[in-house]
PDB file of N, CA and C in Angstrom:
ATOM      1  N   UNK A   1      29.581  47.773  55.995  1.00  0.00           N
ATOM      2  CA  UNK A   1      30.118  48.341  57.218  1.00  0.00           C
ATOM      3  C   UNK A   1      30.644  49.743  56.914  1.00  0.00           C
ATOM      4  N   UNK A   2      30.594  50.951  57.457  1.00  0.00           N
ATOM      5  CA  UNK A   2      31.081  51.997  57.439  1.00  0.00           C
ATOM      6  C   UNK A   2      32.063  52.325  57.919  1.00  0.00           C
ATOM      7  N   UNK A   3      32.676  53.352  57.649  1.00  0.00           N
ATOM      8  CA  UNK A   3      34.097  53.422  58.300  1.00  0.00           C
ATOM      9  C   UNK A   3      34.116  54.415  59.618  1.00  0.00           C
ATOM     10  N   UNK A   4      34.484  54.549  60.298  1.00  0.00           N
ATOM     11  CA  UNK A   4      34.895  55.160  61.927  1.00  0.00           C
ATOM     12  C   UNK A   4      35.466  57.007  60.741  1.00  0.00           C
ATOM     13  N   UNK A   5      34.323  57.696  61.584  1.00  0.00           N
ATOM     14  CA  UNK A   5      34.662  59.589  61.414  1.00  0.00           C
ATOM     15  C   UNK A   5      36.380  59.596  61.311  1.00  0.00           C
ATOM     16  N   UNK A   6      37.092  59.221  62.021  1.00  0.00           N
ATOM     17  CA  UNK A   6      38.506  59.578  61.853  1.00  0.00           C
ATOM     18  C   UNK A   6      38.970  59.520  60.698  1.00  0.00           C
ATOM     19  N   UNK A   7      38.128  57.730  59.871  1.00  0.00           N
ATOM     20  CA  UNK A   7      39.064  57.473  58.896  1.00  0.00           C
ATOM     21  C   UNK A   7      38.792  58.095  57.700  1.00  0.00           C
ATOM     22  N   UNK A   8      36.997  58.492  57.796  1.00  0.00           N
ATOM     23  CA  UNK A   8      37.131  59.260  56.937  1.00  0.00           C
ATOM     24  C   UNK A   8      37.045  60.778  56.739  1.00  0.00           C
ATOM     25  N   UNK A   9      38.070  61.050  57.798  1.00  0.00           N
ATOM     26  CA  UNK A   9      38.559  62.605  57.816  1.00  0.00           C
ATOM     27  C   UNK A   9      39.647  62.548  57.052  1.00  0.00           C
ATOM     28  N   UNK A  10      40.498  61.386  57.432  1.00  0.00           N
ATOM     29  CA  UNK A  10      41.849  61.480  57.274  1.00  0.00           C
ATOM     30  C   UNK A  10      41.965  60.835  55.526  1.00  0.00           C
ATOM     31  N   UNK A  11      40.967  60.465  54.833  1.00  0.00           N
ATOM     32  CA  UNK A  11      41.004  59.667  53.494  1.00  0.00           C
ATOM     33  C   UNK A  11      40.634  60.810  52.716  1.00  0.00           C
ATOM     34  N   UNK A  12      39.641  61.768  52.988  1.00  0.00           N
ATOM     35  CA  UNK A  12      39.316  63.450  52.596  1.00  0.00           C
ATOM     36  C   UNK A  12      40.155  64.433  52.619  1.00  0.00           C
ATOM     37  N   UNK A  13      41.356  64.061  53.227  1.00  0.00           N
ATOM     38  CA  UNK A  13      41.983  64.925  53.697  1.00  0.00           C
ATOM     39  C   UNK A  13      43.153  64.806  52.399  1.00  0.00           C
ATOM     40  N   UNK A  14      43.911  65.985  52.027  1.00  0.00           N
ATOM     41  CA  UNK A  14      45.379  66.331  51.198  1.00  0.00           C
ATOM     42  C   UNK A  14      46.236  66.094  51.629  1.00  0.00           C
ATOM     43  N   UNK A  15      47.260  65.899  50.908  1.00  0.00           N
ATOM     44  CA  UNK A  15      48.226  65.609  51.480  1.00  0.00           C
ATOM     45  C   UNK A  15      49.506  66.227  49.859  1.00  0.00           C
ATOM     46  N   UNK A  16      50.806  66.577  50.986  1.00  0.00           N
ATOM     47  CA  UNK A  16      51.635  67.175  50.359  1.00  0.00           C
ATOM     48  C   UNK A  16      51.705  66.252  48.626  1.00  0.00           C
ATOM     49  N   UNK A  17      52.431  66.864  47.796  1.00  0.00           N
ATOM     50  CA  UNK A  17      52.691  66.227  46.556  1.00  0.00           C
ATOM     51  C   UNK A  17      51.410  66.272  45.257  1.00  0.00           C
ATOM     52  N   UNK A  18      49.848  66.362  46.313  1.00  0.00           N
ATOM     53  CA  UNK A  18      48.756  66.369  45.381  1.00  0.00           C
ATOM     54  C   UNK A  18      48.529  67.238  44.386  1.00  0.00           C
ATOM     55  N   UNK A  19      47.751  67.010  43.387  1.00  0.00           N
ATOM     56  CA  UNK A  19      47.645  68.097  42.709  1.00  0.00           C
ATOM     57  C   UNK A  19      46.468  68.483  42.461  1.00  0.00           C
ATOM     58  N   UNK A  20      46.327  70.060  42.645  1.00  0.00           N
ATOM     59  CA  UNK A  20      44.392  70.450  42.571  1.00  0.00           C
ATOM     60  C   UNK A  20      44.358  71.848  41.967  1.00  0.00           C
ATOM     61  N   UNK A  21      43.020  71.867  42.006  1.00  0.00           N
ATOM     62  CA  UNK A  21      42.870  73.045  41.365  1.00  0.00           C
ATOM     63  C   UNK A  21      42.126  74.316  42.679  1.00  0.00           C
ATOM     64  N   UNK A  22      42.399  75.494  42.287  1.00  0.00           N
ATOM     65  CA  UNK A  22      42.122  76.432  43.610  1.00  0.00           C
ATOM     66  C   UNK A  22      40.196  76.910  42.890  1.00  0.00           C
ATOM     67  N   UNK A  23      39.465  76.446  43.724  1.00  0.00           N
ATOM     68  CA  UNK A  23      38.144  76.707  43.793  1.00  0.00           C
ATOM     69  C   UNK A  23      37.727  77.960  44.844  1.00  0.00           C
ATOM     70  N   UNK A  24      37.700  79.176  44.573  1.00  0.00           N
ATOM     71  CA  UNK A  24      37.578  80.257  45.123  1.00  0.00           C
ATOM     72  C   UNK A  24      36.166  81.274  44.424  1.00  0.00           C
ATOM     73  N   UNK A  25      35.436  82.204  45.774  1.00  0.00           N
ATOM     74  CA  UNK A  25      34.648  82.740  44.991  1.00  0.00           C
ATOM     75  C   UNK A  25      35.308  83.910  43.845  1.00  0.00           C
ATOM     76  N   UNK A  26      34.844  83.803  42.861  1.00  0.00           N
ATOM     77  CA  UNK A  26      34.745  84.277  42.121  1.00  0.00           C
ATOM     78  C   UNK A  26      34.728  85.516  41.996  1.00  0.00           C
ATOM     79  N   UNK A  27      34.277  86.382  42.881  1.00  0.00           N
ATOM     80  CA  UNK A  27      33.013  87.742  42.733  1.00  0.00           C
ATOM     81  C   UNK A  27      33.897  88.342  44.121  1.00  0.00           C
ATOM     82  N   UNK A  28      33.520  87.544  45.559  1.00  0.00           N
ATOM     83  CA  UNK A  28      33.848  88.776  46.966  1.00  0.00           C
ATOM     84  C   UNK A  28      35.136  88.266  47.016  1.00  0.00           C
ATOM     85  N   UNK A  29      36.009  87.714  46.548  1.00  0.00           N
ATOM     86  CA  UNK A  29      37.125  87.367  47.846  1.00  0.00           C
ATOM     87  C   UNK A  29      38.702  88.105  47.542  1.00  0.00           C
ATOM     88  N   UNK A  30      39.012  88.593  47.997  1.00  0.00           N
ATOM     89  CA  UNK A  30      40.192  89.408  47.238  1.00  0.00           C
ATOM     90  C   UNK A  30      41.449  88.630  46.612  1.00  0.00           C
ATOM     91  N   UNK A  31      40.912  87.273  47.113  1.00  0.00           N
ATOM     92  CA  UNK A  31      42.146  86.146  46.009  1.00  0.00           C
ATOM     93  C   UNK A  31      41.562  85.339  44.773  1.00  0.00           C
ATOM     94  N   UNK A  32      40.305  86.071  44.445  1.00  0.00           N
ATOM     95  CA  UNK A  32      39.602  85.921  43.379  1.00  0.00           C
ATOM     96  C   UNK A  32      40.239  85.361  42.279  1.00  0.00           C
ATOM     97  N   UNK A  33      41.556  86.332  41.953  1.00  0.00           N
ATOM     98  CA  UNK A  33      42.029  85.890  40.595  1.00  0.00           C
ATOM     99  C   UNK A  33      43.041  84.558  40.637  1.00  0.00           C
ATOM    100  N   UNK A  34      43.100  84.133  41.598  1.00  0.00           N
ATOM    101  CA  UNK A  34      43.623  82.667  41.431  1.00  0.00           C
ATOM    102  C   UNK A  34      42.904  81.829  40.913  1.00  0.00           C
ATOM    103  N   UNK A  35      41.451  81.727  40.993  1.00  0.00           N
ATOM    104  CA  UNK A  35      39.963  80.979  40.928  1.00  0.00           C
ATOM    105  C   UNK A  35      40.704  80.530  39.535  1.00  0.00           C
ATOM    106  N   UNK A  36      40.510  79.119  39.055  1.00  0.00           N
ATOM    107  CA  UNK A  36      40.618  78.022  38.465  1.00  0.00           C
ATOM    108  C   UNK A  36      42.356  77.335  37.974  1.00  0.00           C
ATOM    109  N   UNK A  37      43.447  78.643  38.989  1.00  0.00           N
ATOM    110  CA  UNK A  37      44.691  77.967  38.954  1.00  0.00           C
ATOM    111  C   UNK A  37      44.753  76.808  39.201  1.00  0.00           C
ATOM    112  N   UNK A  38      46.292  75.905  38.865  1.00  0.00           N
ATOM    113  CA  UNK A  38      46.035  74.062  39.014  1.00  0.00           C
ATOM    114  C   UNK A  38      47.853  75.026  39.947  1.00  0.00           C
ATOM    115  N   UNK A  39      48.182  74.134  40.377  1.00  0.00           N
ATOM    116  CA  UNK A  39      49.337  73.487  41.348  1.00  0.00           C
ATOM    117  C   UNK A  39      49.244  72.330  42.344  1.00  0.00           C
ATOM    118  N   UNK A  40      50.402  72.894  42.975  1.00  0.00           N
ATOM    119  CA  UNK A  40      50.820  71.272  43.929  1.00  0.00           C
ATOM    120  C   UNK A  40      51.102  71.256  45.605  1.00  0.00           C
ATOM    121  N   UNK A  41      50.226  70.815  46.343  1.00  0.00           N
ATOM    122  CA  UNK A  41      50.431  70.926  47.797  1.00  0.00           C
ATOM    123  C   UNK A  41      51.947  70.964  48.097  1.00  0.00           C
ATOM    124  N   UNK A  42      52.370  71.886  48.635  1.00  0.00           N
ATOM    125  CA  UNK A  42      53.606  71.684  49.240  1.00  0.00           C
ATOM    126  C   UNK A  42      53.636  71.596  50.585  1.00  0.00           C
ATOM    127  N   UNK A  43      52.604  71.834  51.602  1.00  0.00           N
ATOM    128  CA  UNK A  43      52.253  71.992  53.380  1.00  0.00           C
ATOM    129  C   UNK A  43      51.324  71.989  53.519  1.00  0.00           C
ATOM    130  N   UNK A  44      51.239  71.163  54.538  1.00  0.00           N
ATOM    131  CA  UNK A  44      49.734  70.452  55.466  1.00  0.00           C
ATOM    132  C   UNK A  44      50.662  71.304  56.407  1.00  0.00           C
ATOM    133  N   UNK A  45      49.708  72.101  57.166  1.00  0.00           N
ATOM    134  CA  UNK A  45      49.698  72.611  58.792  1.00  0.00           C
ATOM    135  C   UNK A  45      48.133  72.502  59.097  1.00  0.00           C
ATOM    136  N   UNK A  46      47.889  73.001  60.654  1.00  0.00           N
ATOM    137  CA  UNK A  46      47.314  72.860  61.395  1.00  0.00           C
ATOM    138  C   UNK A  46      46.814  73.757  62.451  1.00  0.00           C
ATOM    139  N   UNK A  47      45.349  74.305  62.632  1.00  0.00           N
ATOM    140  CA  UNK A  47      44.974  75.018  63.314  1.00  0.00           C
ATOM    141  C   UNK A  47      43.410  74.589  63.920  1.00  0.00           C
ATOM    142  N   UNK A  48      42.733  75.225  64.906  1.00  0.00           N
ATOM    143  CA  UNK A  48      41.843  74.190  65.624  1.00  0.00           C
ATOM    144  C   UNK A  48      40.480  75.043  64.748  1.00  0.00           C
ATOM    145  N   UNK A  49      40.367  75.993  63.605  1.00  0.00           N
ATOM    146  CA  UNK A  49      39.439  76.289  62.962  1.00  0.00           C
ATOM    147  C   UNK A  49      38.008  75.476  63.538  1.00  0.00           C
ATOM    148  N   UNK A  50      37.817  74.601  63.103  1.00  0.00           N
ATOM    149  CA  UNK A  50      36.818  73.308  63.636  1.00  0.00           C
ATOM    150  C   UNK A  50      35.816  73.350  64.730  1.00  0.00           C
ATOM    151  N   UNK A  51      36.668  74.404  65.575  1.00  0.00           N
ATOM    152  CA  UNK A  51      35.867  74.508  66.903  1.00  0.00           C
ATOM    153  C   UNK A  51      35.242  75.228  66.654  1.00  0.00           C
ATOM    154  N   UNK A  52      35.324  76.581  65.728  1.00  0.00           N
ATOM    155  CA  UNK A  52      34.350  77.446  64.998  1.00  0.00           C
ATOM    156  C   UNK A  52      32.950  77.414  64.268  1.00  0.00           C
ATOM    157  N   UNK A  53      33.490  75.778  63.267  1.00  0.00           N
ATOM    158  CA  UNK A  53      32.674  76.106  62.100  1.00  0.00           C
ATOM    159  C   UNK A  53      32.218  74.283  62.134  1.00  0.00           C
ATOM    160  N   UNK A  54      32.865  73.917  63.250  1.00  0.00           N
ATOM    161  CA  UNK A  54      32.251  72.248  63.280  1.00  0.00           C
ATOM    162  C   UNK A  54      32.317  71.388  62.199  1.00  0.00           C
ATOM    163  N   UNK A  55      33.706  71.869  61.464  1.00  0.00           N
ATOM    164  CA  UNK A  55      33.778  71.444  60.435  1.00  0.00           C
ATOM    165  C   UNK A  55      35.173  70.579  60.964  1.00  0.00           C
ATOM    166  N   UNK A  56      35.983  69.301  60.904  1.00  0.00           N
ATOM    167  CA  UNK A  56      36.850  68.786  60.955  1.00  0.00           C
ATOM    168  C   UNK A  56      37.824  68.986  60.322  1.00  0.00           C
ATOM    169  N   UNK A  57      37.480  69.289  58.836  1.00  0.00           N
ATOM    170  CA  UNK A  57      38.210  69.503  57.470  1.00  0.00           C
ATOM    171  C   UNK A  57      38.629  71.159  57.584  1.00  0.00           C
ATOM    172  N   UNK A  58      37.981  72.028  58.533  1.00  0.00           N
ATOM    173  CA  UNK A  58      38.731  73.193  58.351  1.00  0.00           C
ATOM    174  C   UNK A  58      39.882  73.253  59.219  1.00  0.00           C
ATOM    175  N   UNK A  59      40.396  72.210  59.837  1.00  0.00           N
ATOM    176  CA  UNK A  59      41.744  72.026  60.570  1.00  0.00           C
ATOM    177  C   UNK A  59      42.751  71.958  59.412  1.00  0.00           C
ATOM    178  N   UNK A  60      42.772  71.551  58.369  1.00  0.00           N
ATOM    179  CA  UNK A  60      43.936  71.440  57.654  1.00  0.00           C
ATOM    180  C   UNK A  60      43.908  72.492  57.216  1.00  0.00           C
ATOM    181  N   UNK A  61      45.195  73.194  56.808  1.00  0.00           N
ATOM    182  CA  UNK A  61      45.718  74.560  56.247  1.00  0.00           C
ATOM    183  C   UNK A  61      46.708  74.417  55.080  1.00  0.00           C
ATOM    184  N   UNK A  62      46.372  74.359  53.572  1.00  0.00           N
ATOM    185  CA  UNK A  62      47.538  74.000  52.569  1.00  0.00           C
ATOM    186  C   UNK A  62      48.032  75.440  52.171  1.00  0.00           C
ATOM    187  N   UNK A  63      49.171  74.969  51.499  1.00  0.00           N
ATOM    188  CA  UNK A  63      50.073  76.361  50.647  1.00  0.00           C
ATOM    189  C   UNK A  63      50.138  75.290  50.060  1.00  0.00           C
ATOM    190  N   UNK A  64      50.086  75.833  48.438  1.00  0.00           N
ATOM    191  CA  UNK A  64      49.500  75.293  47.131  1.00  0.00           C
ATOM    192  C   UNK A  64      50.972  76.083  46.121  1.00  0.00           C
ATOM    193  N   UNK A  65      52.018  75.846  46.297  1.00  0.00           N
ATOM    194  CA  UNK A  65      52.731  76.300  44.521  1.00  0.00           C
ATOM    195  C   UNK A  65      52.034  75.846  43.785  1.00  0.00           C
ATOM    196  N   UNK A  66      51.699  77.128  42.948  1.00  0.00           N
ATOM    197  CA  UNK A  66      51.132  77.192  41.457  1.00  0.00           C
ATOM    198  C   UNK A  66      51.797  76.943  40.311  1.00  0.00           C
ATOM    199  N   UNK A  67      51.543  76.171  39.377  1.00  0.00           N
ATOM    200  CA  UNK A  67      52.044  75.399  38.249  1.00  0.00           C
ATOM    201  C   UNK A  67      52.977  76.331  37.770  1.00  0.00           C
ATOM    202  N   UNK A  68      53.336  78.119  37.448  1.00  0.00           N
ATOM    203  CA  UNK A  68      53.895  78.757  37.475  1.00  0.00           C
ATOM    204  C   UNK A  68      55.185  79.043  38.352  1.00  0.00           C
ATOM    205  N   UNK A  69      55.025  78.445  39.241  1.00  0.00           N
ATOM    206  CA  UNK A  69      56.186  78.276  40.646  1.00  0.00           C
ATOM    207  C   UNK A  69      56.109  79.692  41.694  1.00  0.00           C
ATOM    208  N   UNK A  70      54.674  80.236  41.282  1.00  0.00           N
ATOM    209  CA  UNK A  70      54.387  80.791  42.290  1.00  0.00           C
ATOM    210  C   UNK A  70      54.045  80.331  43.545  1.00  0.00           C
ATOM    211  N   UNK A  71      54.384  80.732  44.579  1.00  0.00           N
ATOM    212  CA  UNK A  71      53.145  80.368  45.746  1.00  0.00           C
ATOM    213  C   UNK A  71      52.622  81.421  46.482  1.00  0.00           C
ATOM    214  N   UNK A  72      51.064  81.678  46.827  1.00  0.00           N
ATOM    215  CA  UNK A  72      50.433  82.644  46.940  1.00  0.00           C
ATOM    216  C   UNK A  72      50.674  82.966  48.372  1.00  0.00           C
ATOM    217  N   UNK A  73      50.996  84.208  48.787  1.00  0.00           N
ATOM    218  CA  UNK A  73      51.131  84.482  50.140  1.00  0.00           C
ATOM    219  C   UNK A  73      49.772  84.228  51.040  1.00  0.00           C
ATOM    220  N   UNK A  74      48.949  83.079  51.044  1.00  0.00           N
ATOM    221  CA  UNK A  74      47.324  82.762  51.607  1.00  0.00           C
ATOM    222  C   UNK A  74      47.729  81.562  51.851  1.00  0.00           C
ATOM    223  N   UNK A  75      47.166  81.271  52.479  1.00  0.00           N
ATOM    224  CA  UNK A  75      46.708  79.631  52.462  1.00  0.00           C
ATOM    225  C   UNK A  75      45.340  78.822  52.340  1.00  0.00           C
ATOM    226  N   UNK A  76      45.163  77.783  51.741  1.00  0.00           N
ATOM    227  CA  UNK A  76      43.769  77.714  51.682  1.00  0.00           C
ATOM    228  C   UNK A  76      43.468  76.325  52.539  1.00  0.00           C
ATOM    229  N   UNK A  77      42.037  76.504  52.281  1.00  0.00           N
ATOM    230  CA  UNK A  77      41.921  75.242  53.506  1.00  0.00           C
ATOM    231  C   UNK A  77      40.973  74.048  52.519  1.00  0.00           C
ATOM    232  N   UNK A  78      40.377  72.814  53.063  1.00  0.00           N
ATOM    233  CA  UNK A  78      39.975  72.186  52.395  1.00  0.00           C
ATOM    234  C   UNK A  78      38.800  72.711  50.903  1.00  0.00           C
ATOM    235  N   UNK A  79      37.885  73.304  51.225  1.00  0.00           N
ATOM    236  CA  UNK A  79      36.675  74.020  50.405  1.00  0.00           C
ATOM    237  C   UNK A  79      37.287  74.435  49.184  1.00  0.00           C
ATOM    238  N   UNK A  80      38.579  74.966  49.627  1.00  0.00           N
ATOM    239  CA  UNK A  80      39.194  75.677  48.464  1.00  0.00           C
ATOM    240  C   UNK A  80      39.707  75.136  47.411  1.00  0.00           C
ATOM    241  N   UNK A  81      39.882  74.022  47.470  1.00  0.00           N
ATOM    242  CA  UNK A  81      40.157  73.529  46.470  1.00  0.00           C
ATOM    243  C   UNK A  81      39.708  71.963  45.869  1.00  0.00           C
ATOM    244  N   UNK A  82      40.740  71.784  45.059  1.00  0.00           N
ATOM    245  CA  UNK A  82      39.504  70.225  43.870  1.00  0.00           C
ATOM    246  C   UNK A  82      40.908  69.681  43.453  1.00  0.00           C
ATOM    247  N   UNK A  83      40.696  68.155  44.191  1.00  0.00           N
ATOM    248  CA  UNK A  83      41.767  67.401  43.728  1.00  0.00           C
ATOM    249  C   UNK A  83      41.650  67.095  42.433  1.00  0.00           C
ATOM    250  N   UNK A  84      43.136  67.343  41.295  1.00  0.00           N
ATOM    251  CA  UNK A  84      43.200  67.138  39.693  1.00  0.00           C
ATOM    252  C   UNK A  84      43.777  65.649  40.008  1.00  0.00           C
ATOM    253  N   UNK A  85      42.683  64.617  39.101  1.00  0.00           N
ATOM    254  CA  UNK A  85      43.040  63.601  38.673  1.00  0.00           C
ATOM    255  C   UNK A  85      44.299  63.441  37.639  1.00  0.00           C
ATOM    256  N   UNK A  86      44.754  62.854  37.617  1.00  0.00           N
ATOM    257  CA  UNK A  86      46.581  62.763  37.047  1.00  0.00           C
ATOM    258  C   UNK A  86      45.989  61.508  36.018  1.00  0.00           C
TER     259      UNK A  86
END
């Protein structure tokens, strides 16, 4: 049996406390040099992105403190990053 689109939006989805790594291009993006930092979700927000790009997952919006106790003035959205197994 498969599971109902909601549930698995919401099982894909981050959530505060996680820990990942920031997956960014490399080469064009001007937050380039974060590309393979690790930190820790600190905020799930919310914007209707989705209606754009028909993507569900670009509704969530994280700010990520970096293992350094930085946090980057950006926010990234799902693509951007790679949950670190603990």
């Amino acid at each position: 049996m498969t599971k109902p689109q909601s549930d698995s939006t919401i099982a894909q989805a981050y959530q505060k406390g996680d820990q990942v790594k920031l997956i960014l291009d490399k080469e064009l993006g001007p937050d380039n040099h974060l590309h393979g930092r690790t930190g820790e979700i600190i905020d799930v927000d919310f914007d209707d992105a989705a209606s754009v790009t028909g993507d569900s997952e670009d509704n969530f919006i994280y700010t990520v403190k970096l293992d350094n106790g930085d946090v980057p003035d950006i926010h990234f959205r799902r693509h951007d990053l790679k949950k670190v197994e603990e």
